[in-house]
C-alpha atoms as a PDB file:
ATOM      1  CA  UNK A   1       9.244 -20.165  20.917  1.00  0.00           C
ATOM      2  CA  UNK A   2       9.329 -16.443  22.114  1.00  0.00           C
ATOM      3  CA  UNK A   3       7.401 -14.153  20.027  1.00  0.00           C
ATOM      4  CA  UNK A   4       9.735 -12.226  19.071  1.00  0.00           C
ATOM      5  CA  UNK A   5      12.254 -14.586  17.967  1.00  0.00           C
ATOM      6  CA  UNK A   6       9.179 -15.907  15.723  1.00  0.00           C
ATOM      7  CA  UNK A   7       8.427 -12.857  14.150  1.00  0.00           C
ATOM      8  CA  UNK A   8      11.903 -12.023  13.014  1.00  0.00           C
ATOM      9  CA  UNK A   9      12.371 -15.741  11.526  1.00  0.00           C
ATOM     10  CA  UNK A  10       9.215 -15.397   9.888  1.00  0.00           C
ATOM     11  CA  UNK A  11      10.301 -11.831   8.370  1.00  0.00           C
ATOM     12  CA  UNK A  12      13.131 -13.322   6.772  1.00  0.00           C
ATOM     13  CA  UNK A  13      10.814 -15.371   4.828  1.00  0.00           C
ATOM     14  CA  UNK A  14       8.112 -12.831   4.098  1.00  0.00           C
ATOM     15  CA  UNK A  15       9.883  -9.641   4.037  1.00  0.00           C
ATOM     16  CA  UNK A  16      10.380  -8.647   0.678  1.00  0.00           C
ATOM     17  CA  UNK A  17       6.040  -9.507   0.707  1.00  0.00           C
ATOM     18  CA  UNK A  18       6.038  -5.964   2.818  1.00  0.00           C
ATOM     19  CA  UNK A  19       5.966  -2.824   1.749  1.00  0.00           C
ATOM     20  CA  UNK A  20       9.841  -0.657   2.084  1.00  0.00           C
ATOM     21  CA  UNK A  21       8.255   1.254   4.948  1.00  0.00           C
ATOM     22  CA  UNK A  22       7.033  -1.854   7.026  1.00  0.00           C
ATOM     23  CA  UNK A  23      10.558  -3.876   6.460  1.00  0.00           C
ATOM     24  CA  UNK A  24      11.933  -0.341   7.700  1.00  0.00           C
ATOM     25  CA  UNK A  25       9.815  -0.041  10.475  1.00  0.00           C
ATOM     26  CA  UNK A  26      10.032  -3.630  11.720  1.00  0.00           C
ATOM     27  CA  UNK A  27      14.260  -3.751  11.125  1.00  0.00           C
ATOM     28  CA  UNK A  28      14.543  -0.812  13.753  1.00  0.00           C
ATOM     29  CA  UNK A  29      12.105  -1.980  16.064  1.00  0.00           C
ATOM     30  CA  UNK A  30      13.372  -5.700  15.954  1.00  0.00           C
ATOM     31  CA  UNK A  31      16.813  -5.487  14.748  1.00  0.00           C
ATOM     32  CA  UNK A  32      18.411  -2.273  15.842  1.00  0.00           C
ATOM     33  CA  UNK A  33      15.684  -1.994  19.383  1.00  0.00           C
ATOM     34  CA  UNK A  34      14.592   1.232  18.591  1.00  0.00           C
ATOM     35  CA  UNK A  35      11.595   2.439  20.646  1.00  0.00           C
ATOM     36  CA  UNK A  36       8.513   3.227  18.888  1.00  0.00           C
ATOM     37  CA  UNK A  37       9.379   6.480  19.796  1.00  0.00           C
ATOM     38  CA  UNK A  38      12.630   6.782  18.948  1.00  0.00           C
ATOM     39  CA  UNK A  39      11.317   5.512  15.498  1.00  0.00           C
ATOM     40  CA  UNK A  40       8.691   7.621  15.082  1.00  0.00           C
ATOM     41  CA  UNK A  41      11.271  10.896  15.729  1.00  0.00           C
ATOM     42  CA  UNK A  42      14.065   9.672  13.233  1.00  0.00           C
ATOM     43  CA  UNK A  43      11.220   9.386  10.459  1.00  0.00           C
ATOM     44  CA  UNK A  44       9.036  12.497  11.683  1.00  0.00           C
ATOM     45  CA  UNK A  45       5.576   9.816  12.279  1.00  0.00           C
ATOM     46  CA  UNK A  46       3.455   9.564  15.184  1.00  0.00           C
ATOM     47  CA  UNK A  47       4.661   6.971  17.156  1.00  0.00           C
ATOM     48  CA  UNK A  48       0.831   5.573  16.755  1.00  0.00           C
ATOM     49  CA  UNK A  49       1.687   5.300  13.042  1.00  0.00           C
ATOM     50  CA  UNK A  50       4.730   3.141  13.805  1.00  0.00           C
ATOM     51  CA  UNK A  51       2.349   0.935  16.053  1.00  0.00           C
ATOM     52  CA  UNK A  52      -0.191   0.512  13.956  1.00  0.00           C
ATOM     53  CA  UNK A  53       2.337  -0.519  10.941  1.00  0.00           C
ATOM     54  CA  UNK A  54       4.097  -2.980  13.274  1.00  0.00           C
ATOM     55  CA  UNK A  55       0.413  -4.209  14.327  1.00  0.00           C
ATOM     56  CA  UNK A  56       0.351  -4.625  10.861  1.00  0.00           C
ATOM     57  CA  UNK A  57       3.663  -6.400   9.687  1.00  0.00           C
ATOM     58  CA  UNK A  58       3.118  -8.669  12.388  1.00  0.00           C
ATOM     59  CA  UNK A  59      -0.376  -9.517  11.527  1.00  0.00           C
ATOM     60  CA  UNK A  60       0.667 -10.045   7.494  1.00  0.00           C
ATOM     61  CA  UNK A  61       3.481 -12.124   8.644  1.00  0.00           C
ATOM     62  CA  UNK A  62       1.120 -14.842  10.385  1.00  0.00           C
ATOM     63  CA  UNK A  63      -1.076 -14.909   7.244  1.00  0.00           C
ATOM     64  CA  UNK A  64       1.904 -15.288   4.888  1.00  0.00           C
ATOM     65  CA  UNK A  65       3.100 -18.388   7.247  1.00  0.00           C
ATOM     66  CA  UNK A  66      -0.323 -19.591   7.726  1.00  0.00           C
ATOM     67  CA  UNK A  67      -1.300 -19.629   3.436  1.00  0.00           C
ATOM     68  CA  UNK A  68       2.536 -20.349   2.430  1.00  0.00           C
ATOM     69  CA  UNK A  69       3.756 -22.579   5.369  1.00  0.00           C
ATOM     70  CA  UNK A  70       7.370 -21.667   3.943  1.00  0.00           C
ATOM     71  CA  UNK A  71       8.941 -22.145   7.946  1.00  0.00           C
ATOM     72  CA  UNK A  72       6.440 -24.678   8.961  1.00  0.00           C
ATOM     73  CA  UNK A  73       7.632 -26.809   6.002  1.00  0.00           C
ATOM     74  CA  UNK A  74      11.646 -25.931   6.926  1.00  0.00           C
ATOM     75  CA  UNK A  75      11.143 -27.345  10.130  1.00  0.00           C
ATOM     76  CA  UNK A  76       9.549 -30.564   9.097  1.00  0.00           C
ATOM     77  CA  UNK A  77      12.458 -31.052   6.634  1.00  0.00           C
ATOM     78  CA  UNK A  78      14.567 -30.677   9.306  1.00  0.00           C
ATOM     79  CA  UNK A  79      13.008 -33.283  11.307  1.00  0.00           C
ATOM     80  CA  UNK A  80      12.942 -35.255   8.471  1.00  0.00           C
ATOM     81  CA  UNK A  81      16.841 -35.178   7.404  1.00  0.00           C
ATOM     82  CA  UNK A  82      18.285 -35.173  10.632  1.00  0.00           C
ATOM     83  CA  UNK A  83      18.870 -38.647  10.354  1.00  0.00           C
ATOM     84  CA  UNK A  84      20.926 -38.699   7.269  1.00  0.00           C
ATOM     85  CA  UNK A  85      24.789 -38.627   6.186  1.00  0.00           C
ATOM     86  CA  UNK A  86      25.902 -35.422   7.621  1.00  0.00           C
ATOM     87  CA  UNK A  87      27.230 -34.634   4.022  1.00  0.00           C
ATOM     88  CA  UNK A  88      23.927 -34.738   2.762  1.00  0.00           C
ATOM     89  CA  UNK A  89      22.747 -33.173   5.536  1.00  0.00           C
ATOM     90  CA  UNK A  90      24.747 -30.168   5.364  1.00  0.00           C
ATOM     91  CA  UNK A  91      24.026 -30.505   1.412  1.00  0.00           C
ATOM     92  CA  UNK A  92      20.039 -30.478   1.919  1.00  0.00           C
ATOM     93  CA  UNK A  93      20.225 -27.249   4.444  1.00  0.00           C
ATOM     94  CA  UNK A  94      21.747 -25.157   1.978  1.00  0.00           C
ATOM     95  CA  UNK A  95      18.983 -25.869   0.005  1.00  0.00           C
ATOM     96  CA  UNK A  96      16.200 -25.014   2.283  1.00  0.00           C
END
């Protein structure tokens, strides 16, 4: 899977585990392709700040998957129920 994409599935489980100024920093470098320094001018940081907190988020992220397997497990329930009525299917993804 590309990195990228990885990162930003991963955030949406994690996210609210990072600080407001990481979640901003990673949305508009992510989300809204912002350069570092295009970031680092709208919030008046060095663009080495924004670096090193992406460095960071990204880091954090891996650790969160890798104690809480939250996307790890998602997947394997996917594998798992993709066999059933597509009622319950549909019924079980909602859940997870």
């Amino acid at each position: 899977m590309e990195e990228q994409v990885y990162l930003t599935i991963l955030y949406n489980y994690y996210q609210k585990l990072l600080t407001d100024k990481q979640q901003i920093y990673f949305e508009e470098y992510y989300f809204n392709n912002l350069s570092l320094a295009e970031i680092s001018d709208k919030y008046n940081v060095s663009r080495n700040a924004i670096h090193k907190q992406l460095k960071e988020v990204e880091i954090k992220l891996r650790e969160y998957e890798k104690k809480l397997n939250l996307y790890d497990n998602y997947l394997k329930i996917k594998e798992l129920i993709k066999n059933l009525d597509e009622n319950l299917q549909e019924r079980i993804e909602r859940l997870i």
